[in-house]
C-alpha atoms as a PDB file:
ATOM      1  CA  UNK A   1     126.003-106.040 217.797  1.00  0.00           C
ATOM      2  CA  UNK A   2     126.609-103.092 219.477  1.00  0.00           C
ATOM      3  CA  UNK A   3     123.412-100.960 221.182  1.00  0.00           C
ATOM      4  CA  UNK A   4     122.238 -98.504 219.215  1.00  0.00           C
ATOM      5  CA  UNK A   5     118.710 -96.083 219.666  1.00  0.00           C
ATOM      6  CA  UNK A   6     116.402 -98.882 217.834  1.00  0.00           C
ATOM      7  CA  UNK A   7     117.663-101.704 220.232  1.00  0.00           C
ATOM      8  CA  UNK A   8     118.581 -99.531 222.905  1.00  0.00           C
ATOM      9  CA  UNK A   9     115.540 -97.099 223.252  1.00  0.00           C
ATOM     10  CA  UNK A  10     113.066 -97.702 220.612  1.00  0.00           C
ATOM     11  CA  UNK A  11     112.423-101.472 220.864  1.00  0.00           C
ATOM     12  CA  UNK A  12     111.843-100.918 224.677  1.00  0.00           C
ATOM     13  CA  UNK A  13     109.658 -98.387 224.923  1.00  0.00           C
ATOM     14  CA  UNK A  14     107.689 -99.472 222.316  1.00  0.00           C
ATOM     15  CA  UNK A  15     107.094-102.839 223.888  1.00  0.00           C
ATOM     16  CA  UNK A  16     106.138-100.679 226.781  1.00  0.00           C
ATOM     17  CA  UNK A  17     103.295 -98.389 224.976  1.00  0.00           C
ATOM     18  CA  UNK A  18     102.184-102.256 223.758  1.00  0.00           C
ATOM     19  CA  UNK A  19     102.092-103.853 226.908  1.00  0.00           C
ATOM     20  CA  UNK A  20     100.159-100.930 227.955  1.00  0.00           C
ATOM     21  CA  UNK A  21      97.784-100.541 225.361  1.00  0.00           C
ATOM     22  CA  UNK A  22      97.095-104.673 226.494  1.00  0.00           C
ATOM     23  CA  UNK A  23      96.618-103.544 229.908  1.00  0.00           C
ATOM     24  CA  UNK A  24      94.023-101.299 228.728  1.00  0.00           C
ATOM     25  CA  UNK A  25      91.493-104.419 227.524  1.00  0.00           C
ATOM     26  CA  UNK A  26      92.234-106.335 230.424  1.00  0.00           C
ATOM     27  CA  UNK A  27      89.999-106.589 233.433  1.00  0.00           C
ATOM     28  CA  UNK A  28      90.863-109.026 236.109  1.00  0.00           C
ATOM     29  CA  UNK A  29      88.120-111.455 235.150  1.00  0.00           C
ATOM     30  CA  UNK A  30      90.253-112.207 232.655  1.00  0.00           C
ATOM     31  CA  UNK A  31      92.724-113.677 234.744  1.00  0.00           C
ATOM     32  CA  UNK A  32      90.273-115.292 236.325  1.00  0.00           C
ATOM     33  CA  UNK A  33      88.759-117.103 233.949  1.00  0.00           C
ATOM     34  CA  UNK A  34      91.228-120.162 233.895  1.00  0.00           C
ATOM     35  CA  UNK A  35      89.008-120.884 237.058  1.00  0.00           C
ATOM     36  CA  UNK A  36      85.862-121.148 235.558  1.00  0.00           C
ATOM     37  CA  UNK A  37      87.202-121.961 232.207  1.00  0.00           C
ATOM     38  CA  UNK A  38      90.004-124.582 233.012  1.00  0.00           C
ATOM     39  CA  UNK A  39      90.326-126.829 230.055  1.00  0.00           C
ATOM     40  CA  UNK A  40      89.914-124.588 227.019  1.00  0.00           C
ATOM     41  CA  UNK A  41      92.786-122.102 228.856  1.00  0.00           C
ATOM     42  CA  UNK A  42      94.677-124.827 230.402  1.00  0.00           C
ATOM     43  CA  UNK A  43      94.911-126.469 226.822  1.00  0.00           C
ATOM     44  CA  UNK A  44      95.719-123.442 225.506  1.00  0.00           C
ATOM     45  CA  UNK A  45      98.637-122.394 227.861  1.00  0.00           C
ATOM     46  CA  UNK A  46      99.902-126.255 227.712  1.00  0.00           C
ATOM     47  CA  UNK A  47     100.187-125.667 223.664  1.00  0.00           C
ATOM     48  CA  UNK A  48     101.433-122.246 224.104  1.00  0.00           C
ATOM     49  CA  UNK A  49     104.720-123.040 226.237  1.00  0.00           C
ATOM     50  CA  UNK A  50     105.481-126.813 225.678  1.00  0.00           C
ATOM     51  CA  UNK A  51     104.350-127.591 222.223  1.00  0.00           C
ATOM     52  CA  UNK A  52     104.893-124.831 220.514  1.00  0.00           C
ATOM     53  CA  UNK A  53     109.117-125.062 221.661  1.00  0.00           C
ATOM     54  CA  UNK A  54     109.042-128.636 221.260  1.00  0.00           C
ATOM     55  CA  UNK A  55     108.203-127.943 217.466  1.00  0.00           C
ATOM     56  CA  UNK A  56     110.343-124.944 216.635  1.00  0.00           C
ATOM     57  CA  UNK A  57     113.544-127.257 218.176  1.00  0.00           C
ATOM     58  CA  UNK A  58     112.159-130.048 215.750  1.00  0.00           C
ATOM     59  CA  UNK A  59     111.972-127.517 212.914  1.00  0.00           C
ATOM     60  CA  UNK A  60     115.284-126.200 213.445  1.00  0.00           C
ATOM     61  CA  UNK A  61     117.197-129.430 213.869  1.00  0.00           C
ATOM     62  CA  UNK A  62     115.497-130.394 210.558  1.00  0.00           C
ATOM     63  CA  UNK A  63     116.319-127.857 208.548  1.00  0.00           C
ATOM     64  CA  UNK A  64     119.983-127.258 209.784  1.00  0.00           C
ATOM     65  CA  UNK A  65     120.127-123.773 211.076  1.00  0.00           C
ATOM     66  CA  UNK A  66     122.934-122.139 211.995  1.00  0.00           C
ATOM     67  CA  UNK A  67     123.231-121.988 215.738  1.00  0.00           C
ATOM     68  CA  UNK A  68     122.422-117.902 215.945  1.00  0.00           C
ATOM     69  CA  UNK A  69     119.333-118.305 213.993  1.00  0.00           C
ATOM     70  CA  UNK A  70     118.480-121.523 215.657  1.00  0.00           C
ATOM     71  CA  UNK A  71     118.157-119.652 219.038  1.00  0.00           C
ATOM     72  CA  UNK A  72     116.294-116.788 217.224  1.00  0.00           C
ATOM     73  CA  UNK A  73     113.530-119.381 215.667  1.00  0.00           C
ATOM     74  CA  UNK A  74     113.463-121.193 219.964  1.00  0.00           C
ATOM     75  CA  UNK A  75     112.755-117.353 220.951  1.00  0.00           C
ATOM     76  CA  UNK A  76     110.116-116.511 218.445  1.00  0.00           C
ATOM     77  CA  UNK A  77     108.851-119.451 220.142  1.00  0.00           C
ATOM     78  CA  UNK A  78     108.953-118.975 223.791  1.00  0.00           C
ATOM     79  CA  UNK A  79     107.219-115.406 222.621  1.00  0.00           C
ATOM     80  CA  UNK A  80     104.011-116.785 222.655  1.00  0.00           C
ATOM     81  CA  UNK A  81     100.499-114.675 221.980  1.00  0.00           C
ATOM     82  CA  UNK A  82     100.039-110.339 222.090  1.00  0.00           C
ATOM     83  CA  UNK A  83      97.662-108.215 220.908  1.00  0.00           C
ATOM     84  CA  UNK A  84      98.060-109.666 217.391  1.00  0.00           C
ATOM     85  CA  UNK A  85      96.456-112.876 218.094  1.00  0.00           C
ATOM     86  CA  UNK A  86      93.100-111.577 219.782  1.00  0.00           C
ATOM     87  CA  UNK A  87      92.840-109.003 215.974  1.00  0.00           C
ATOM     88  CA  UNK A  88      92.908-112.027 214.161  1.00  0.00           C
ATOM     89  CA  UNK A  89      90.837-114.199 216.590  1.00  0.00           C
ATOM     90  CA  UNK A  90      88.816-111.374 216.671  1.00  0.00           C
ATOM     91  CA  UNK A  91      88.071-110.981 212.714  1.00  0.00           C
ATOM     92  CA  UNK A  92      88.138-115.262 212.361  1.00  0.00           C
ATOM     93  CA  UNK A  93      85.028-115.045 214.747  1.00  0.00           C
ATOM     94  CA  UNK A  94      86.889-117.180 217.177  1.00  0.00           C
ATOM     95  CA  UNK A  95      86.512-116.567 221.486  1.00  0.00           C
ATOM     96  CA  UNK A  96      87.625-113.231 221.797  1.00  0.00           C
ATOM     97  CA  UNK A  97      87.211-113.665 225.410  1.00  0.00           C
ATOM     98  CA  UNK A  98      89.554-116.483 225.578  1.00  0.00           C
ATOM     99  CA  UNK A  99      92.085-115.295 223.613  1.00  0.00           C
ATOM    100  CA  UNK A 100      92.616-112.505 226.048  1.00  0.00           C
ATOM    101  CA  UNK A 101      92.606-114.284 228.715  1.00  0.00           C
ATOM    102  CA  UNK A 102      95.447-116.740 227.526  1.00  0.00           C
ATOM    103  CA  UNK A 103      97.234-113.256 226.501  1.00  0.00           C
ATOM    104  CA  UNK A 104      96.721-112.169 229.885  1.00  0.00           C
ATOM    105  CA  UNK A 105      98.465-115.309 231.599  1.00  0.00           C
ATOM    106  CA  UNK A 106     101.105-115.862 229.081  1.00  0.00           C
ATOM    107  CA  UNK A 107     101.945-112.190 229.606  1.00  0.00           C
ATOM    108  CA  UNK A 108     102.774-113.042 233.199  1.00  0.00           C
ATOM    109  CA  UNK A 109     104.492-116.030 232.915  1.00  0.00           C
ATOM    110  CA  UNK A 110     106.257-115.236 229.661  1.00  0.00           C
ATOM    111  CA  UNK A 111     109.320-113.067 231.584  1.00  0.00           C
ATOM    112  CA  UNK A 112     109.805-115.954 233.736  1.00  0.00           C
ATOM    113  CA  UNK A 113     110.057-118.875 231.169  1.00  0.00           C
ATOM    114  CA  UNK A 114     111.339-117.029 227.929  1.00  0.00           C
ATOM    115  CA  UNK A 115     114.895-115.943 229.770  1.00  0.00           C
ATOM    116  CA  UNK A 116     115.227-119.654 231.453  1.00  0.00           C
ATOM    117  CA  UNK A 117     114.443-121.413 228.101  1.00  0.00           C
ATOM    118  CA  UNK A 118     116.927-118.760 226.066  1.00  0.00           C
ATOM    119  CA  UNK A 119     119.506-119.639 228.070  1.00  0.00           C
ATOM    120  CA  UNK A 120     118.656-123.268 227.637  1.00  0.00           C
ATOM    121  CA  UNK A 121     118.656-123.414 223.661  1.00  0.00           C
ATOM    122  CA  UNK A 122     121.646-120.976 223.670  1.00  0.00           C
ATOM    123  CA  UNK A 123     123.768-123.474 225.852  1.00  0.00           C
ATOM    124  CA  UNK A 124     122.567-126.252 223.096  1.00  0.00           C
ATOM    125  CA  UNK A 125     122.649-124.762 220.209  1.00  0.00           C
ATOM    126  CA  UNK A 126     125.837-122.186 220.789  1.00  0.00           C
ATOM    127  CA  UNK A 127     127.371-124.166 223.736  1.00  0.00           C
ATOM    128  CA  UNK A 128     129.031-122.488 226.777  1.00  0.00           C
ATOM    129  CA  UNK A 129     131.821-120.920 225.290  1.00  0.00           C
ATOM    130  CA  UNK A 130     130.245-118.349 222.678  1.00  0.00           C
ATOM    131  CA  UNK A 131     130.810-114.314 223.600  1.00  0.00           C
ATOM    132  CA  UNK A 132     126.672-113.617 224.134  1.00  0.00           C
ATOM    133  CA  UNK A 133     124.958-113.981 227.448  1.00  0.00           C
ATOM    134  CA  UNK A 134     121.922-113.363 229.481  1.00  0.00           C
ATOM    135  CA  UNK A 135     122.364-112.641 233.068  1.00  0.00           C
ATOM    136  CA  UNK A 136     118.685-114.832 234.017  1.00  0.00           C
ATOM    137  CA  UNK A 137     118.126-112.238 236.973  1.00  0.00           C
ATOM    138  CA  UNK A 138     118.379-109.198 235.245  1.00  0.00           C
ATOM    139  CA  UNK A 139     116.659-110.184 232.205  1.00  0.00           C
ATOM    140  CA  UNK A 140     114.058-111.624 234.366  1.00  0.00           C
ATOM    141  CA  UNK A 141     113.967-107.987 235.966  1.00  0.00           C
ATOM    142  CA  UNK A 142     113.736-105.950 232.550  1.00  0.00           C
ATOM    143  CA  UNK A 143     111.152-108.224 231.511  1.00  0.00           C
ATOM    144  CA  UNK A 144     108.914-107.552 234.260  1.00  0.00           C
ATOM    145  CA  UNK A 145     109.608-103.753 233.681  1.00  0.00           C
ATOM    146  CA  UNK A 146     108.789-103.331 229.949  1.00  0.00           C
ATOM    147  CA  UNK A 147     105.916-106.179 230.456  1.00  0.00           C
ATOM    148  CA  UNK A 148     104.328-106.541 232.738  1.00  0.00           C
ATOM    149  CA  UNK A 149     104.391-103.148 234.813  1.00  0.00           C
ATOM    150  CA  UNK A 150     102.929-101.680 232.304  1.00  0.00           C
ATOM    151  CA  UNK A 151     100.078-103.898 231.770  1.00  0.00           C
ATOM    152  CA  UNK A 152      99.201-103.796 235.431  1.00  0.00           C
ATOM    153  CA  UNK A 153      99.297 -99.832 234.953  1.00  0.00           C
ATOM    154  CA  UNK A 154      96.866 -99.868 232.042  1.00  0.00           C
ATOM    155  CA  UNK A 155      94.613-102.275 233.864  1.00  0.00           C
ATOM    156  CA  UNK A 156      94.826 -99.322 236.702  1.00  0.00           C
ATOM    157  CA  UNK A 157      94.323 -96.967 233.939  1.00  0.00           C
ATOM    158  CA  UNK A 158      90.886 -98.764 232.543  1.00  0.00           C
ATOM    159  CA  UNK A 159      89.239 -99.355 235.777  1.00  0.00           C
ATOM    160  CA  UNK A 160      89.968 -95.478 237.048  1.00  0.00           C
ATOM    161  CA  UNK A 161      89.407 -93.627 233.804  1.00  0.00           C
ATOM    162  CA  UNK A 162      87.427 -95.910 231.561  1.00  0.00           C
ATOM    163  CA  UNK A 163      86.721 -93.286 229.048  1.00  0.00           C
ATOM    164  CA  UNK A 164      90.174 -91.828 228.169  1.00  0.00           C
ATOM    165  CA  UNK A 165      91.433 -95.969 228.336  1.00  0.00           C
ATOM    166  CA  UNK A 166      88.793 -96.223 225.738  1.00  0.00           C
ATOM    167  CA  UNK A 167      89.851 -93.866 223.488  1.00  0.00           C
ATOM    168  CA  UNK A 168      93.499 -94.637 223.922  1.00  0.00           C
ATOM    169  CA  UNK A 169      93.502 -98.133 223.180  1.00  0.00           C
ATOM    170  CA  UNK A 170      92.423 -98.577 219.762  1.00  0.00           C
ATOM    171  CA  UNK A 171      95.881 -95.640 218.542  1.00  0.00           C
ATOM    172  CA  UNK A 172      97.708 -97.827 221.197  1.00  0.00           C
ATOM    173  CA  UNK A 173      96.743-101.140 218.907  1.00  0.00           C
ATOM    174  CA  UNK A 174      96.910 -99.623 215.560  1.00  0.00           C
ATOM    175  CA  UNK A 175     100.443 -98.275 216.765  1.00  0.00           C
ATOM    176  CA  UNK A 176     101.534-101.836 217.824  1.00  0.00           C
ATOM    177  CA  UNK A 177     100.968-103.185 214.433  1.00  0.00           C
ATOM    178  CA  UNK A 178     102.445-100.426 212.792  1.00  0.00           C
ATOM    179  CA  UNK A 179     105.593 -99.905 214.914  1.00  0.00           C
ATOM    180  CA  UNK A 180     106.141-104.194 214.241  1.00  0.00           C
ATOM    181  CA  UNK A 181     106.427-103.771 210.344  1.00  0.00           C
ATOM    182  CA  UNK A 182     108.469-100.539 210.914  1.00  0.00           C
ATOM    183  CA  UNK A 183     110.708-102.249 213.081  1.00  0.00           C
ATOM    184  CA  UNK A 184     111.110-104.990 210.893  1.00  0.00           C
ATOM    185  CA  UNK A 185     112.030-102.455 207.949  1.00  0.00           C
ATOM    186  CA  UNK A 186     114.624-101.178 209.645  1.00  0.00           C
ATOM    187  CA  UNK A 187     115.926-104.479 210.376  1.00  0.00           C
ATOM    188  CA  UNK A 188     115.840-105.168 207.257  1.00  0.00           C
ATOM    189  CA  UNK A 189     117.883-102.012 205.923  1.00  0.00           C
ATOM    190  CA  UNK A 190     120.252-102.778 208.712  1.00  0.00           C
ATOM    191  CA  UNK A 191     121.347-105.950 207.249  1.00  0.00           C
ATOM    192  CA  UNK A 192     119.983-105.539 203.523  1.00  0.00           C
ATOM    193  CA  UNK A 193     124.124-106.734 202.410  1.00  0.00           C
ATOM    194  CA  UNK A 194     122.696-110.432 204.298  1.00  0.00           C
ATOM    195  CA  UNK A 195     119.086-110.422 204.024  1.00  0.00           C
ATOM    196  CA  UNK A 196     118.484-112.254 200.996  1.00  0.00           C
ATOM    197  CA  UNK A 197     120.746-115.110 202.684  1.00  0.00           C
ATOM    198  CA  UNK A 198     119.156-114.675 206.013  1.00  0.00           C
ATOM    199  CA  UNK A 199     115.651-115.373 204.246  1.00  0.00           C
ATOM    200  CA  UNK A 200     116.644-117.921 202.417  1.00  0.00           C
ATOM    201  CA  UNK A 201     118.071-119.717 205.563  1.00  0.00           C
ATOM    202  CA  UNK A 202     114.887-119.364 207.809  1.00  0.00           C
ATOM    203  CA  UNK A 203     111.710-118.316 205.451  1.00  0.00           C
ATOM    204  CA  UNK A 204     111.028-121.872 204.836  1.00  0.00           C
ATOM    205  CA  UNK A 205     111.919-122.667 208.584  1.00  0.00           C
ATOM    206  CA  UNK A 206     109.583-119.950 209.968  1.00  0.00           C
ATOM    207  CA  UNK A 207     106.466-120.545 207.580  1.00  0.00           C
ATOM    208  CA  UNK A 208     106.630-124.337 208.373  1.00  0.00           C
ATOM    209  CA  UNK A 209     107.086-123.488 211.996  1.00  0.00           C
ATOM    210  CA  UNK A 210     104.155-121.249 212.118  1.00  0.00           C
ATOM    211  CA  UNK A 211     101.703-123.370 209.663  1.00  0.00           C
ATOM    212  CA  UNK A 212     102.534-126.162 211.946  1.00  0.00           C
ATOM    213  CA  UNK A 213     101.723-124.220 215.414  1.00  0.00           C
ATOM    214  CA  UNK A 214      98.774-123.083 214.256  1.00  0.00           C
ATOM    215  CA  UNK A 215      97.078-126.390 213.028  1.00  0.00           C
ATOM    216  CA  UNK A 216      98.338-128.103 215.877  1.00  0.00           C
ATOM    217  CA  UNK A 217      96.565-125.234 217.988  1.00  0.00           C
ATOM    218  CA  UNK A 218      93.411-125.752 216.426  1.00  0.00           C
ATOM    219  CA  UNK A 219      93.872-129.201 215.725  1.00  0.00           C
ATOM    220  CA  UNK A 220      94.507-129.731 219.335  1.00  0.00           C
ATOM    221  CA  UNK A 221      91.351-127.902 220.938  1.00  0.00           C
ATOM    222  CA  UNK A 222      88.968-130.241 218.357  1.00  0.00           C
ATOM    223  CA  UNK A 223      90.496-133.358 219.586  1.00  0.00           C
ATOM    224  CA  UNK A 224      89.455-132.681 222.849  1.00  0.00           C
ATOM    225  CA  UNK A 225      86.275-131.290 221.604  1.00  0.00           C
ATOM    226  CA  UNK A 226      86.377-127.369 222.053  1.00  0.00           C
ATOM    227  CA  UNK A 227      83.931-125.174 220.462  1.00  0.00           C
ATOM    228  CA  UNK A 228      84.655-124.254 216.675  1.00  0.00           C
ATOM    229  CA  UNK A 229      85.207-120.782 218.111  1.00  0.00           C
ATOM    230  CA  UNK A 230      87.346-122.180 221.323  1.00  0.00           C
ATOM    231  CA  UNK A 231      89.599-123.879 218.825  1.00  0.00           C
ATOM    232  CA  UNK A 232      90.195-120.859 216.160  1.00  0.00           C
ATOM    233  CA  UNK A 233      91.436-118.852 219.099  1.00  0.00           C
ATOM    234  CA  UNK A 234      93.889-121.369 220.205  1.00  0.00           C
ATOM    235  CA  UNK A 235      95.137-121.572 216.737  1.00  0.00           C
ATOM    236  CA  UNK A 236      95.807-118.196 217.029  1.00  0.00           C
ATOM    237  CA  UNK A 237      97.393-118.019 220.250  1.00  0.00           C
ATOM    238  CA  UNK A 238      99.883-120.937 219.480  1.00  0.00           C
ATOM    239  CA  UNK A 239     100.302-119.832 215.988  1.00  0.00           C
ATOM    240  CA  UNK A 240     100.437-115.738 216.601  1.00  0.00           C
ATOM    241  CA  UNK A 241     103.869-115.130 218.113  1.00  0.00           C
ATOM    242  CA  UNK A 242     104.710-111.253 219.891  1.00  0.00           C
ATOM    243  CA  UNK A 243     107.374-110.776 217.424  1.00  0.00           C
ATOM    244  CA  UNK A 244     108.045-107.182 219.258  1.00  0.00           C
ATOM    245  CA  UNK A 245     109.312-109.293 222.529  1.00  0.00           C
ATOM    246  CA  UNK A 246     110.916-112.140 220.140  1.00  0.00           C
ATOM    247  CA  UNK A 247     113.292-109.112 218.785  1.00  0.00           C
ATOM    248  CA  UNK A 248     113.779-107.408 221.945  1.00  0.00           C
ATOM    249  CA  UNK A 249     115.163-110.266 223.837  1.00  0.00           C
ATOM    250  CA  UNK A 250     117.165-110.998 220.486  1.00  0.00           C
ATOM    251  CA  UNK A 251     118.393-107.701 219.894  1.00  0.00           C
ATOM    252  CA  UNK A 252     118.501-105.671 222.871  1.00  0.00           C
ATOM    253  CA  UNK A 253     118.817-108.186 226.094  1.00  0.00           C
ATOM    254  CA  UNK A 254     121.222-110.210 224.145  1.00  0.00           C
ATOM    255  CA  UNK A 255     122.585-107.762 221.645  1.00  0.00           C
ATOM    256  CA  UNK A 256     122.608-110.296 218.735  1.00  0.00           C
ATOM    257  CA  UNK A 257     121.217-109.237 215.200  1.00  0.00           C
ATOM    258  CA  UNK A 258     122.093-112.688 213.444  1.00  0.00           C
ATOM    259  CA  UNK A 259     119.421-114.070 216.016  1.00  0.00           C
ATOM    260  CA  UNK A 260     116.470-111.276 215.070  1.00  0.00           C
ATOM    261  CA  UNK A 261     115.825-112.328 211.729  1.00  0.00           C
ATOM    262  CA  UNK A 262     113.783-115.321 212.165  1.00  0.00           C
ATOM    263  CA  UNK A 263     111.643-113.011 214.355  1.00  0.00           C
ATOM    264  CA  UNK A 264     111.447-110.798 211.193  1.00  0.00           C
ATOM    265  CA  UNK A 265     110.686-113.940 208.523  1.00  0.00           C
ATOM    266  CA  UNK A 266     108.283-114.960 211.117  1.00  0.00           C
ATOM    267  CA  UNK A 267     106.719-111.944 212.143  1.00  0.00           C
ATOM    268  CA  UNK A 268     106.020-111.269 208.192  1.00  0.00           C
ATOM    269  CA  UNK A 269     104.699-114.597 207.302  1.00  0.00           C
ATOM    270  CA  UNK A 270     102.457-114.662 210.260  1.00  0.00           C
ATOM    271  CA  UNK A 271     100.308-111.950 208.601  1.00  0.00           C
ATOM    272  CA  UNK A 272     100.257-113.720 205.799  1.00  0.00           C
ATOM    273  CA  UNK A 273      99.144-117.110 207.226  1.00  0.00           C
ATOM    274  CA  UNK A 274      96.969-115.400 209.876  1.00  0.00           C
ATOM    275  CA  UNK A 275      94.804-113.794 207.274  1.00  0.00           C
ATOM    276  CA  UNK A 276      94.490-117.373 205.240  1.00  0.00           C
ATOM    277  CA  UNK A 277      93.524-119.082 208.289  1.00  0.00           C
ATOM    278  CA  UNK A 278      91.195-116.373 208.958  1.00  0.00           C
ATOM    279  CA  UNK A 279      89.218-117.202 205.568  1.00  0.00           C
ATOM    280  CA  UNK A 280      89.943-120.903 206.354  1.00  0.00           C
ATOM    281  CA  UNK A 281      88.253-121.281 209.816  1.00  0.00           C
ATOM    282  CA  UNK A 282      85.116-118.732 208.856  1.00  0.00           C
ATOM    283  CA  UNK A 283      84.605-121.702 206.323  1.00  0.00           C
ATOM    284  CA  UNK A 284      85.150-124.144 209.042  1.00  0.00           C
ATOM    285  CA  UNK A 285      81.615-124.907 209.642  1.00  0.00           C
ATOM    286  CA  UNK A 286      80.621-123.779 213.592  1.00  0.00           C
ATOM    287  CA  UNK A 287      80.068-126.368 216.661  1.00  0.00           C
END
């Protein structure tokens, strides 16, 4: 697929405006919490960017995807957490505070891992020979550009002028949730001719991928007896992907459209499933 202004321009700066709007929640305590809080984020982070792969390679070699939308379900997956996952942790009563925090680490070790693990299911899946590449360094570099500089400007931006961040961030969230379902329409009028196949091919892969991820997220955090409200937001980290990143690295750092659309079945079923587990753990009675 060729650039054009969505993949080129709009998907980037978008994930920029995001990424900022994050920065503006953040506080460096947040970081710093793994420190006093070690085994609720540590179990978190181990979920986040072990198991969570480990089950969308299992998903994909069991349902037979194509090789294009087998490395688009592996990058939904190495696209853990986002602003997305503390909402819904947030109206599921879970640890708001934790959930930010493992969005705040994942969001620096994410450009690292997601390039290096791309290239790793791409070279599996597609083998060595296929046309699309991803130069690790510079993908590494435009990573840290549209991520993570502008979190560590919006942190800048709360701690100096706490009153503008604090009117700017809730547009900035509303905008991220927004611009993800627009995005996702025009993806979808992009390739409306394949669409129907496309979702026929992955829907089933996605939804079991992310009903999966986020029982084992929750399931995992009350096995090693979490708080009730420790485990919902783990659920939601594992199980809450940042389909914005997911289709940037498909579309625009790789230039591949096949490999967006299980970032677009997921990214729709995910509000779907998030809202049901919402209901689910509110019933889930506390600990």
């Amino acid at each position: 697929m060729q650039a054009d202004t969505l993949t080129a321009v709009i998907l980037p700066a978008s994930l920029f405006i995001i990424m900022f709007g994050m920065g503006l929640t953040l506080r460096i305590m947040d970081f710093t919490r793994v420190l006093k809080q070690p085994k609720p984020v540590l179990l978190g982070l181990s979920a986040q960017m072990f198991a969570l792969p480990i089950i969308a390679f299992a998903v994909a070699i069991v349902f037979t995807l194509p090789p294009e939308l087998a490395v688009g379900l592996m990058i939904i997956s190495f696209a853990p957490g986002g602003a997305t996952s503390n909402m819904f942790t947030n109206i599921a009563k879970g640890d708001v505070a934790l959930s930010i925090s493992l969005t705040a680490v994942t969001s620096l070790i994410t450009p690292f891992t997601l390039p290096l693990f791309t290239l790793l299911a791409m070279d599996y899946f597609m083998g060595s020979g296929e046309v699309f590449r991803l130069p690790l360094l510079k993908t590494v570099m435009q990573l840290l550009v549209i991520s993570v500089v502008p979190v560590i400007i919006g942190m800048l931006t709360q701690s100096k002028w706490q009153k503008a961040a604090a009117k700017i961030e809730p547009f900035i969230k509303i905008f991220s949730i927004v611009f993800l379902f627009l995005i996702i329409v025009a993806i979808i009028l992009k390739n409306k001719a394949h669409m129907a196949d496309f979702f026929l091919q992955t829907g089933l892969a996605t939804l079991t991928l992310n009903i999966l991820v986020l029982a084992l997220g929750f399931g995992l955090a009350k096995f090693f007896k979490l708080s009730r409200a420790q485990s919902v937001s783990i659920g939601y980290e594992v199980g809450i992907q940042n389909g914005t990143l997911a289709l940037l690295v498909a579309g625009t750092l790789i230039g591949n459209s096949t490999m967006m659309i299980p970032a677009v079945t997921y990214s729709i079923l995910m509000f779907i499933t998030g809202f049901l587990f919402a209901v689910l753990f509110k019933k889930y009675p506390p600990s």
